[in-house]
C-alpha atoms as a PDB file:
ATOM      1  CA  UNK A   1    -101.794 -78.460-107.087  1.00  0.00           C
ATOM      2  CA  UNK A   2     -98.972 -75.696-107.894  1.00  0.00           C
ATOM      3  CA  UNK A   3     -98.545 -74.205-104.223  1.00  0.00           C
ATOM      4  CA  UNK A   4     -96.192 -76.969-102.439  1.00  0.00           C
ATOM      5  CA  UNK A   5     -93.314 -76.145-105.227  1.00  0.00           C
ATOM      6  CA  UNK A   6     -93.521 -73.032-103.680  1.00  0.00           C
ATOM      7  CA  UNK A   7     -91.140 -74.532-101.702  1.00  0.00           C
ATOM      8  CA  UNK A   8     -88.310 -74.218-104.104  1.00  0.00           C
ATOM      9  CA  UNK A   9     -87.787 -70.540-103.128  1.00  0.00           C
ATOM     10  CA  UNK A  10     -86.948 -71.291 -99.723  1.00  0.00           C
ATOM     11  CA  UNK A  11     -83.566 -71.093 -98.638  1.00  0.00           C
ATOM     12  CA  UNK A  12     -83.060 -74.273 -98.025  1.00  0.00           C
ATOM     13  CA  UNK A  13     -81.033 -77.604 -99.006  1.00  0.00           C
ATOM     14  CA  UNK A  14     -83.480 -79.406 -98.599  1.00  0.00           C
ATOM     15  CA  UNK A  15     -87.830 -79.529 -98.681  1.00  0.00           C
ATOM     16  CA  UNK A  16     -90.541 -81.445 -98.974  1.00  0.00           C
ATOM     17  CA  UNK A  17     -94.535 -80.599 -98.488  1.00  0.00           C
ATOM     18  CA  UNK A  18     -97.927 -82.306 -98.970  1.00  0.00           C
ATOM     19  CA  UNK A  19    -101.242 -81.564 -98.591  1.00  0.00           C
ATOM     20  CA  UNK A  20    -103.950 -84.211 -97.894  1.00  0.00           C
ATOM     21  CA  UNK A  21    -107.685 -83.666 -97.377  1.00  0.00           C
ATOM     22  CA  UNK A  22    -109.761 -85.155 -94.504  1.00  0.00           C
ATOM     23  CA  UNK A  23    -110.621 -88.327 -96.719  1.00  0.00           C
ATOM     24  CA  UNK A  24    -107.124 -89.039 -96.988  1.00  0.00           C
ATOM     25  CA  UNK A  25    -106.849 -87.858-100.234  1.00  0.00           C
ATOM     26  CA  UNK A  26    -103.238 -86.378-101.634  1.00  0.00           C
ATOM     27  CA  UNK A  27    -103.964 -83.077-103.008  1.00  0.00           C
ATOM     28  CA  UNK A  28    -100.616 -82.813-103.976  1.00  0.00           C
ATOM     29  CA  UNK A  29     -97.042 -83.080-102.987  1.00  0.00           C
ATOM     30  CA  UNK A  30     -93.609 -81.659-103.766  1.00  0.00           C
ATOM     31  CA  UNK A  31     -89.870 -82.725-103.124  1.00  0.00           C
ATOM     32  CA  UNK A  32     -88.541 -85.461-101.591  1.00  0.00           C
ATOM     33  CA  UNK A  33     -91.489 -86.886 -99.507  1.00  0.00           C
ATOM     34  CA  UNK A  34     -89.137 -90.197 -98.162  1.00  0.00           C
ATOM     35  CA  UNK A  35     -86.741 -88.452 -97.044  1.00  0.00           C
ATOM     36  CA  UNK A  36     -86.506 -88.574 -93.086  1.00  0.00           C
ATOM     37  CA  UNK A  37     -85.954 -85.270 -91.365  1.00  0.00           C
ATOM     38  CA  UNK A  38     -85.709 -84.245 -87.761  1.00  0.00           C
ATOM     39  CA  UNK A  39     -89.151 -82.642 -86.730  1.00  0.00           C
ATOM     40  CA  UNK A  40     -87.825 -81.042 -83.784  1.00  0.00           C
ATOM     41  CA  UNK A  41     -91.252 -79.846 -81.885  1.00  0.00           C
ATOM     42  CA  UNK A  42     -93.662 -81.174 -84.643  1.00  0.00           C
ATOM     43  CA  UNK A  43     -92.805 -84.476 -82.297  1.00  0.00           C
ATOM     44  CA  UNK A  44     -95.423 -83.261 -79.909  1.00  0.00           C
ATOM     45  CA  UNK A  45     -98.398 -83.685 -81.629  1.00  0.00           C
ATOM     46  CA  UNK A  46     -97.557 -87.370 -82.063  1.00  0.00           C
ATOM     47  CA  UNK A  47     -96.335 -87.688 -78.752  1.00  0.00           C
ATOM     48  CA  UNK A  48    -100.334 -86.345 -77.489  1.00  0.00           C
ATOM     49  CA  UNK A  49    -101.931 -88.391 -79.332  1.00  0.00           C
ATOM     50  CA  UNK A  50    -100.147 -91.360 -78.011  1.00  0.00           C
ATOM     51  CA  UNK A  51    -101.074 -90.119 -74.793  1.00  0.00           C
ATOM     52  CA  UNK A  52    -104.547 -89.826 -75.679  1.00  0.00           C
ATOM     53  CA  UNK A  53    -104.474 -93.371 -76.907  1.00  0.00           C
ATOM     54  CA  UNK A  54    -103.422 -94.383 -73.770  1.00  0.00           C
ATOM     55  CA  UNK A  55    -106.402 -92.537 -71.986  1.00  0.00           C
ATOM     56  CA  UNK A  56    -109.264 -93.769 -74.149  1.00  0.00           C
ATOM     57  CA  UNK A  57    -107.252 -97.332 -72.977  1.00  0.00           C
ATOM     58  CA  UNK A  58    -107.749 -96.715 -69.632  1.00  0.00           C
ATOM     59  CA  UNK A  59    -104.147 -96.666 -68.772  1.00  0.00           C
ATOM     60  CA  UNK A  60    -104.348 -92.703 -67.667  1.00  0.00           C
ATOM     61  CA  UNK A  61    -106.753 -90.208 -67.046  1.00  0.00           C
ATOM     62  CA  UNK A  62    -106.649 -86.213 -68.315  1.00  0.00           C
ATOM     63  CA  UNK A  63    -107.577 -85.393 -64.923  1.00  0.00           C
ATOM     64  CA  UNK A  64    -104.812 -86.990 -62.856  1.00  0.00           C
ATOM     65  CA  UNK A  65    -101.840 -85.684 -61.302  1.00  0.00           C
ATOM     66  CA  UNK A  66     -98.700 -85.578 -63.142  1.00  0.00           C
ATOM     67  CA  UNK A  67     -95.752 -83.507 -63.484  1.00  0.00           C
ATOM     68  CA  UNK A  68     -95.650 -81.043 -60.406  1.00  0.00           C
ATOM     69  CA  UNK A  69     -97.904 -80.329 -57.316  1.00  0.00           C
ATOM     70  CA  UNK A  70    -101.157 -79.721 -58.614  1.00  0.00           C
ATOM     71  CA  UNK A  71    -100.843 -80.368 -61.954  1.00  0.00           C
ATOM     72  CA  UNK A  72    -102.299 -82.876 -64.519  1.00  0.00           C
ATOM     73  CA  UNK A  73    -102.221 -84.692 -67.596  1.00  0.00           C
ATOM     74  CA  UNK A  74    -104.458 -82.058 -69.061  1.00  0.00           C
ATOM     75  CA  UNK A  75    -102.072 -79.535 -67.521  1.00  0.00           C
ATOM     76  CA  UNK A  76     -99.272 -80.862 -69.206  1.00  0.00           C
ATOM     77  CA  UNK A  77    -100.314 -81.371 -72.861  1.00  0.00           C
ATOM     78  CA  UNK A  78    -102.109 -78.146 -72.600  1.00  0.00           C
ATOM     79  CA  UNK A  79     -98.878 -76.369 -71.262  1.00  0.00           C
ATOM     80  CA  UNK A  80    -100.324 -74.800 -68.435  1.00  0.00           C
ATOM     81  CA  UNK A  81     -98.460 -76.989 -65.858  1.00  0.00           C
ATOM     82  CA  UNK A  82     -95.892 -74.376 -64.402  1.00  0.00           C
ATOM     83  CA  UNK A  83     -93.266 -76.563 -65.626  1.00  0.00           C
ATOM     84  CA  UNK A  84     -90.403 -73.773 -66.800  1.00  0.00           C
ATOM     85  CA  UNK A  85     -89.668 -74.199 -70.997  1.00  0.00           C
ATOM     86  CA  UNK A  86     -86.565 -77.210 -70.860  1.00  0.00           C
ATOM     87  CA  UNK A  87     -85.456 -77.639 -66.687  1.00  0.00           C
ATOM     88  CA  UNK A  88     -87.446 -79.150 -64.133  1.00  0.00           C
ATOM     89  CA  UNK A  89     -88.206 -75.698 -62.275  1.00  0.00           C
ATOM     90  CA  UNK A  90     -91.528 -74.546 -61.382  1.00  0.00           C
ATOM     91  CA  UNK A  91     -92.419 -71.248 -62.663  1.00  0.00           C
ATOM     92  CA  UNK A  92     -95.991 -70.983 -61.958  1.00  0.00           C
ATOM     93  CA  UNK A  93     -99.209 -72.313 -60.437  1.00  0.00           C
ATOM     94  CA  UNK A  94    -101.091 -74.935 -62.626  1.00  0.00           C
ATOM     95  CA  UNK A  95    -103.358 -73.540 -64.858  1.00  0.00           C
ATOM     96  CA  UNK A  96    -102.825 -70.194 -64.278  1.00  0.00           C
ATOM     97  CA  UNK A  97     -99.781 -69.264 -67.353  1.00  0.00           C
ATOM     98  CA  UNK A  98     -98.806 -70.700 -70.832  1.00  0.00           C
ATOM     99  CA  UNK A  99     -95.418 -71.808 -70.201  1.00  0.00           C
ATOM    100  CA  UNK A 100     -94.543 -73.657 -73.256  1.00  0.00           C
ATOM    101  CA  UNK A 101     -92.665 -76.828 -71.885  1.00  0.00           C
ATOM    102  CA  UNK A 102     -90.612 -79.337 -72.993  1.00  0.00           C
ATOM    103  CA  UNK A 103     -89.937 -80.628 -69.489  1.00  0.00           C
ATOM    104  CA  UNK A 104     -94.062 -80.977 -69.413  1.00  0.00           C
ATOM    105  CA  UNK A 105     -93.963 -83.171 -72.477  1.00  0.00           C
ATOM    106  CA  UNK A 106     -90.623 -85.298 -70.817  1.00  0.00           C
ATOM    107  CA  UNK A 107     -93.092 -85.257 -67.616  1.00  0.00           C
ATOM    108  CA  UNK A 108     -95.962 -87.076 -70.190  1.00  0.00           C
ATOM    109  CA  UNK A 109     -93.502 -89.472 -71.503  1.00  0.00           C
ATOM    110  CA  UNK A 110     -92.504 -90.931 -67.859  1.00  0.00           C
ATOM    111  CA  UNK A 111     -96.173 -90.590 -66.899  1.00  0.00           C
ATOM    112  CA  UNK A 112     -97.234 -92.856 -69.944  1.00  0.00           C
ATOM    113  CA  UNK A 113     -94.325 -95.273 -69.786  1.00  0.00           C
ATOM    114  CA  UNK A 114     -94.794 -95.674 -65.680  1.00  0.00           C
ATOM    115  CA  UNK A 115     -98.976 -96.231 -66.060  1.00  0.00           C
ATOM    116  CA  UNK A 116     -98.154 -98.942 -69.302  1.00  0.00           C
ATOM    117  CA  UNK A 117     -94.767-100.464 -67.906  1.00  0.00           C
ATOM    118  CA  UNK A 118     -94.015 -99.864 -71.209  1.00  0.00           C
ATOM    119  CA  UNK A 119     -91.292 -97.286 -72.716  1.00  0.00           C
ATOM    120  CA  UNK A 120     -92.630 -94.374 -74.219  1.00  0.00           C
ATOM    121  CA  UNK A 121     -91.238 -94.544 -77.228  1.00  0.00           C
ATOM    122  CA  UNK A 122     -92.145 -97.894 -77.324  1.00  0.00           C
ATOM    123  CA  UNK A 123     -95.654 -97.007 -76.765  1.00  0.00           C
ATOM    124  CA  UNK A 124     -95.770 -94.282 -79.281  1.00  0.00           C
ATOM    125  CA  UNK A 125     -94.990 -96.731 -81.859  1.00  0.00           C
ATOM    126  CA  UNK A 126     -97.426 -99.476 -80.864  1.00  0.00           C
ATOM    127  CA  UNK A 127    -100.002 -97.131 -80.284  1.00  0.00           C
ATOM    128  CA  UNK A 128     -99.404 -94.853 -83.105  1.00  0.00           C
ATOM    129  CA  UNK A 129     -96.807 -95.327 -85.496  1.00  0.00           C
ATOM    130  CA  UNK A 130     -97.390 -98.906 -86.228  1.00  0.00           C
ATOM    131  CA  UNK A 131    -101.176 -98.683 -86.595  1.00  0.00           C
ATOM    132  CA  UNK A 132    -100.731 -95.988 -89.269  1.00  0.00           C
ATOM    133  CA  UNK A 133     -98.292 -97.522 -91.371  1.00  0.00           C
ATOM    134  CA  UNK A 134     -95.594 -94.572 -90.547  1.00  0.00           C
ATOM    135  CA  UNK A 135     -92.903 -97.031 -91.058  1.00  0.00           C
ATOM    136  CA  UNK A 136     -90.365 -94.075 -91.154  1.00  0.00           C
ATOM    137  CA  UNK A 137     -90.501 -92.226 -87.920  1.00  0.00           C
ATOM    138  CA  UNK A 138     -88.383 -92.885 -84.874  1.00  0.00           C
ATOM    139  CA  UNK A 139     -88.760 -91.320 -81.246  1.00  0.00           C
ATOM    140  CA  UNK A 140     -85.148 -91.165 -80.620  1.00  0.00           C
ATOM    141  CA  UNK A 141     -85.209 -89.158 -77.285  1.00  0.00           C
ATOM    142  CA  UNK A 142     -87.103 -87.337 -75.661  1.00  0.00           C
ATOM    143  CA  UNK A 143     -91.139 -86.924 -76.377  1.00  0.00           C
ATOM    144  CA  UNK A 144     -90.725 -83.298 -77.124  1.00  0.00           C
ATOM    145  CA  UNK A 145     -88.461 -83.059 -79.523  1.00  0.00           C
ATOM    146  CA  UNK A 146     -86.798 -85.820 -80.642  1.00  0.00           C
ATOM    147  CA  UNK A 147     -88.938 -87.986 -83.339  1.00  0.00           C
ATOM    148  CA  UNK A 148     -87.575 -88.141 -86.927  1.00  0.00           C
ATOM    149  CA  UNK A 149     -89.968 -88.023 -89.591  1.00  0.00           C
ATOM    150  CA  UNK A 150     -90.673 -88.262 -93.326  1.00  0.00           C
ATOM    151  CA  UNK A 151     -93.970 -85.956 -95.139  1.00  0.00           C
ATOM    152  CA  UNK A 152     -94.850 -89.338 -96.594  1.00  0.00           C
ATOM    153  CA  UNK A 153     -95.721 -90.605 -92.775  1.00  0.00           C
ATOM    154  CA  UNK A 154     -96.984 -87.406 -91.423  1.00  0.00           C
ATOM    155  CA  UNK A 155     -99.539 -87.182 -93.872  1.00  0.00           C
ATOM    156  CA  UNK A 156    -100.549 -90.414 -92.625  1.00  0.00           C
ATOM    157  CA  UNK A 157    -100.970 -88.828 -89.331  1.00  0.00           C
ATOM    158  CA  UNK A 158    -102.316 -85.533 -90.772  1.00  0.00           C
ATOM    159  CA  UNK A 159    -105.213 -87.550 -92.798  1.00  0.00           C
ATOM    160  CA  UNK A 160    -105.683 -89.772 -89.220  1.00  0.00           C
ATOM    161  CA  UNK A 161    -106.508 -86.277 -87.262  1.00  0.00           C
ATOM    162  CA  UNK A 162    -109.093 -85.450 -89.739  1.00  0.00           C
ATOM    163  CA  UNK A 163    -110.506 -88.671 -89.834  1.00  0.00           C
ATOM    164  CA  UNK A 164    -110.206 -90.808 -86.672  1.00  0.00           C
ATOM    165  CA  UNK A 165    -109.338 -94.365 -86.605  1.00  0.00           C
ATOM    166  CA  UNK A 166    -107.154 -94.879 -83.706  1.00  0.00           C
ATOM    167  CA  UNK A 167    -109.254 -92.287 -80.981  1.00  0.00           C
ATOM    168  CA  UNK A 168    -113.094 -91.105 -80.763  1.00  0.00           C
ATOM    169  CA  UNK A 169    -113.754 -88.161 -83.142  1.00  0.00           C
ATOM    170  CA  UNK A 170    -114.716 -86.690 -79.376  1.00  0.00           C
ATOM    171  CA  UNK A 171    -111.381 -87.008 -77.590  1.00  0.00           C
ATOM    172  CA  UNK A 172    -110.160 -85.242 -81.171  1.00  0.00           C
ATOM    173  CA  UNK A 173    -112.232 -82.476 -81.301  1.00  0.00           C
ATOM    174  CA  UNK A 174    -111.317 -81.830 -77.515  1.00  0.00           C
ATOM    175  CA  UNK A 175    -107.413 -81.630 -78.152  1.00  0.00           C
ATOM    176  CA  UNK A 176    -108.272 -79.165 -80.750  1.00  0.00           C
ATOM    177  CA  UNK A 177    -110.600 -77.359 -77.905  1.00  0.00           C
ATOM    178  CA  UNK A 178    -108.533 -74.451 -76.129  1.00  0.00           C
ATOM    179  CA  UNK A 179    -107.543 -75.503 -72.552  1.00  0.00           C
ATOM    180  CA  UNK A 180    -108.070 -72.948 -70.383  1.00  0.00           C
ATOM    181  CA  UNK A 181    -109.430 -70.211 -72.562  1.00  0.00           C
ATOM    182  CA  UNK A 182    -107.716 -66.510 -72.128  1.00  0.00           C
ATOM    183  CA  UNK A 183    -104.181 -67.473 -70.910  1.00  0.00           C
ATOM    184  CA  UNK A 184    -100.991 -65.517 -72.242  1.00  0.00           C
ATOM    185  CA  UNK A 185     -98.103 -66.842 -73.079  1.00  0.00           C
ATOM    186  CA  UNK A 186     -94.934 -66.589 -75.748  1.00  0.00           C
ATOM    187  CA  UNK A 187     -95.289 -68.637 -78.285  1.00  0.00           C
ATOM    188  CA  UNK A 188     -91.302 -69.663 -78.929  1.00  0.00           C
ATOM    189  CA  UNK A 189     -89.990 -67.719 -82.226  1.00  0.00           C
ATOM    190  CA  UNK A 190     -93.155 -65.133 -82.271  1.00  0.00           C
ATOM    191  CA  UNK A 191     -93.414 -63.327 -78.659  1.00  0.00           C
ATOM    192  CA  UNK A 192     -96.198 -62.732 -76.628  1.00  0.00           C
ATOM    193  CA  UNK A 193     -99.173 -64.204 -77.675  1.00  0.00           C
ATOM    194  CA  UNK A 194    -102.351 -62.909 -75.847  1.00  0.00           C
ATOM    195  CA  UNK A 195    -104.558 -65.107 -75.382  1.00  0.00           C
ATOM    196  CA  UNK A 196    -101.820 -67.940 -76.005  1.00  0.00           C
ATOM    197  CA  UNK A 197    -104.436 -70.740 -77.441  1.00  0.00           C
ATOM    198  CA  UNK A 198    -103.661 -74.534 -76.971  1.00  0.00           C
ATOM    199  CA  UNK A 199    -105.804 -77.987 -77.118  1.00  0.00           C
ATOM    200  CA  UNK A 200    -104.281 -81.233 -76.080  1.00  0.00           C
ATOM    201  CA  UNK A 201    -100.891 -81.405 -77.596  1.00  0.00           C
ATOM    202  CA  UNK A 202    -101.970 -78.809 -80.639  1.00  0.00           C
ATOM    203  CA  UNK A 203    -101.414 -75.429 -80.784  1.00  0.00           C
ATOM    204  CA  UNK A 204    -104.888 -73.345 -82.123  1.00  0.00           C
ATOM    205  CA  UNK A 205    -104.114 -70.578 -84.018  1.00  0.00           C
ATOM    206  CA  UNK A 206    -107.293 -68.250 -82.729  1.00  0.00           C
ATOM    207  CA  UNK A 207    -106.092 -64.591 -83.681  1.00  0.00           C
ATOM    208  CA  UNK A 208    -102.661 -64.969 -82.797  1.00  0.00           C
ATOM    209  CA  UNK A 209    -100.810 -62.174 -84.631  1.00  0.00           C
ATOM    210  CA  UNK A 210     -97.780 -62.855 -86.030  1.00  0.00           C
ATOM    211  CA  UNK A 211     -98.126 -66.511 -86.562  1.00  0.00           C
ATOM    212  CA  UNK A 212     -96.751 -69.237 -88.491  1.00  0.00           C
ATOM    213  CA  UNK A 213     -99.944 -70.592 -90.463  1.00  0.00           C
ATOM    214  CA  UNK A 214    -101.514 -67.979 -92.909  1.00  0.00           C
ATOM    215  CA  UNK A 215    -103.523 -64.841 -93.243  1.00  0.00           C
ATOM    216  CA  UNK A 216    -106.589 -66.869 -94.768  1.00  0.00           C
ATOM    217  CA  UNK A 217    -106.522 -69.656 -92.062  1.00  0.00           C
ATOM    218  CA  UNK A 218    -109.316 -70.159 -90.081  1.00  0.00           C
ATOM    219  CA  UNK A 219    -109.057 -69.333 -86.459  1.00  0.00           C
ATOM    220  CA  UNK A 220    -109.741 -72.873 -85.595  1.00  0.00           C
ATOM    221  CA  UNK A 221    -106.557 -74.010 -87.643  1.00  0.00           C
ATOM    222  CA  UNK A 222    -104.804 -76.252 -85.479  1.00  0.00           C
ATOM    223  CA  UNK A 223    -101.365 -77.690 -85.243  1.00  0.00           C
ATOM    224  CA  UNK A 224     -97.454 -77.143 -84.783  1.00  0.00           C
ATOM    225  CA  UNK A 225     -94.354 -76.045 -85.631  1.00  0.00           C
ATOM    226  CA  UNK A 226     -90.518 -77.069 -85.077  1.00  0.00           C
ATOM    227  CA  UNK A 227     -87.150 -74.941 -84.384  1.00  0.00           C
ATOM    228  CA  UNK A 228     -85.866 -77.766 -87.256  1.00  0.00           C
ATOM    229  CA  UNK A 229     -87.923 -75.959 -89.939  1.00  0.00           C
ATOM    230  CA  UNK A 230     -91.095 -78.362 -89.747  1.00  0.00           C
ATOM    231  CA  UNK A 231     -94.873 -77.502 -89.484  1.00  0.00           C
ATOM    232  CA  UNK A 232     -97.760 -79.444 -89.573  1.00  0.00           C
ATOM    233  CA  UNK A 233    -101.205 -77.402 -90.058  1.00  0.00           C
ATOM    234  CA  UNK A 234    -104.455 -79.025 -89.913  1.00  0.00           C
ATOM    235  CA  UNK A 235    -107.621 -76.265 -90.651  1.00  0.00           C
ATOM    236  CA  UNK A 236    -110.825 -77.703 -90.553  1.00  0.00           C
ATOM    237  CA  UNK A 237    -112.829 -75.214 -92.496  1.00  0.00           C
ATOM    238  CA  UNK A 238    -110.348 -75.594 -95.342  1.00  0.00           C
ATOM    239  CA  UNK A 239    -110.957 -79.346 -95.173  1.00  0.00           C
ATOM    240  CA  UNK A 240    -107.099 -80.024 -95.418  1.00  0.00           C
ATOM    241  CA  UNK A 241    -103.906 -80.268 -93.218  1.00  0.00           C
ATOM    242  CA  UNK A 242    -100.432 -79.173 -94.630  1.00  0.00           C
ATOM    243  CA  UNK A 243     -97.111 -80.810 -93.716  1.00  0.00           C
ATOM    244  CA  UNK A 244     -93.646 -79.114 -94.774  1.00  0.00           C
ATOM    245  CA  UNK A 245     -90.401 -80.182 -93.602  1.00  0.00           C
ATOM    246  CA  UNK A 246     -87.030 -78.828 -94.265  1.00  0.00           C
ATOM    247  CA  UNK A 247     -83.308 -78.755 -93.276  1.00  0.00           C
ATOM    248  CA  UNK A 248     -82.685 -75.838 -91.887  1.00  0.00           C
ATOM    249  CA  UNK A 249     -83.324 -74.594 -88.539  1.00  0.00           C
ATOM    250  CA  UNK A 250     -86.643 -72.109 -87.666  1.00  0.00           C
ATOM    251  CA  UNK A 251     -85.508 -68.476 -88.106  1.00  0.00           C
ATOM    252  CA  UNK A 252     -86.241 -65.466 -90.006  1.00  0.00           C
ATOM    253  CA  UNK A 253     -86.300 -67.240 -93.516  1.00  0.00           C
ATOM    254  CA  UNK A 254     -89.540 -69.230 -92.146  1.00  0.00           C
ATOM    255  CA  UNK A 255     -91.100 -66.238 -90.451  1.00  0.00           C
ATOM    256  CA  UNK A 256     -90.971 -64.747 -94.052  1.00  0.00           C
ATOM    257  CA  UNK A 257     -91.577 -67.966 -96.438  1.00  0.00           C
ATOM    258  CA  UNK A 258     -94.133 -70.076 -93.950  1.00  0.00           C
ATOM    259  CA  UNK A 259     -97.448 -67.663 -93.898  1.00  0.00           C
ATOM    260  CA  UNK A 260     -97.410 -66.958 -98.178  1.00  0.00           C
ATOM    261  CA  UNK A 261     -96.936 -70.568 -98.452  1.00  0.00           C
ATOM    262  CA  UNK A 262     -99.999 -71.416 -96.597  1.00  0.00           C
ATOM    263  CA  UNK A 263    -102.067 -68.687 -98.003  1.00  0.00           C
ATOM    264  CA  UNK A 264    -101.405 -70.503-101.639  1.00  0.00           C
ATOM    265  CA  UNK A 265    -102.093 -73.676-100.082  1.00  0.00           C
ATOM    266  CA  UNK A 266    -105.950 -72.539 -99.445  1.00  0.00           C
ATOM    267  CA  UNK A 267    -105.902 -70.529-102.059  1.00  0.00           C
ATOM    268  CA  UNK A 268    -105.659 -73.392-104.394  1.00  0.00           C
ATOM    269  CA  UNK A 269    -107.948 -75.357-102.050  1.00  0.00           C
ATOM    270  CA  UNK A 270    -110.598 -72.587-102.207  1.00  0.00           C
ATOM    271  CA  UNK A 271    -110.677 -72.583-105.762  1.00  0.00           C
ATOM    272  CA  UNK A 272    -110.773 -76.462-106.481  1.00  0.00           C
ATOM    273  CA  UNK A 273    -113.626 -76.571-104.620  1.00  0.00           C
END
């Protein structure tokens, strides 16, 4: 596979990409897959599915309050608690907005870490990190934002997603379902989104226009980005997930480089099959 050295025309130090199909296999790779960057908000997705470790444990439930009056678990991964975007401030009724949150995902870390008696990042690495091999990735903060990462160890993850070992292919499928269908809501770095689509943790692409993923990906395309200059796509029709990771921060230069990227990505996939 040509497409991930596409990633030599970005204007970046430094880059690395993979993509891995849903039996785990490495389609192909380019740059310095070891390397350990900072993933910025690609930390969420690990950080839900930590948290939906711990509710298939029986340590939480989806459906029980957390975070502010009213709200849930499901609430907060889905980002529809009313939590404002980073301070503790309530800017709207649960499940009534998209208000992407990083307080919400702080608010699931102290949820997890009360219910367990264990700290979160603790937890995130015996439930998920360990079990997966991802021998490089650190939460070194907070559970939005804050994990450090290699492409080597997120397509660990990515291949994990599209083949559960560590969850129910259910509880899977239904963070990849949109929570509270219809909602608007600005996705950060691309405005107003309506609807705003999000699963458990993931972000679902729908028919959000602009967006970070490609022209040619499926609406059900599923996944997230980071303000470091990370993404992690997983599209289910394409049978594939994506993971790039670079060192410079989300702007212009990955509005403009991110969605061509991704279209050669299936393009190549299309055509191998």
């Amino acid at each position: 596979m040509q497409s991930p050295a596409l990633i030599e025309n970005w204007p970046v130090a430094t880059a690395s990409a993979a993509v891995v199909r849903a039996d785990g296999t490495l389609v192909g790779s380019h740059g310095p897959t070891a390397h350990r960057f900072p993933l910025a908000s690609v930390t969420k997705p690990l950080a839900a599915y930590a948290v939906l470790v711990a509710y298939e444990e029986g340590a939480v439930e989806l459906d029980e309050p957390a975070g502010p009056e009213g709200a849930t678990v499901r609430h907060l991964l889905a980002h529809t608690s009313g939590l404002a975007f980073d301070e503790d401030r309530v800017s709207a009724a649960p499940g009534t907005r998209r208000i992407y949150s990083n307080t919400g995902f702080e608010a699931l870390g102290d949820h997890v870490a009360k219910a367990t008696d264990i700290p979160f990042a603790e937890y995130l690495r015996q439930a998920v990190l360990e079990p997966l091999g991802m021998t490089s990735t650190t939460l070194d903060g907070s559970p939005a934002k804050d994990a450090v990462s290699t492409v080597e160890d997120l397509v660990r993850f990515a291949a994990e997603v599209q083949a559960p070992r560590l969850l129910d292919a259910r509880t899977v499928l239904e963070a990849m379902t949109v929570v509270h269908p219809g909602l608007t809501g600005i996705l950060p770095g691309y405005g107003h989104q309506r609807p705003n689509d999000w699963g458990l943790g993931f972000e679902i692409r729908g028919s959000k226009s602009p967006h970070w993923t490609g022209a040619s990906s499926s609406p059900r395309t599923f996944g997230h980005f980071g303000q470091a200059g990370t993404f992690l796509w997983i599209d289910p029709d394409a049978g594939a997930a994506c993971v790039a990771l670079a060192d410079r921060p989300f702007g212009p230069w990955a509005v403009e480089a991110w969605p061509p990227f991704t279209d050669a990505v299936l393009a190549e996939l299309r055509a191998s099959v």
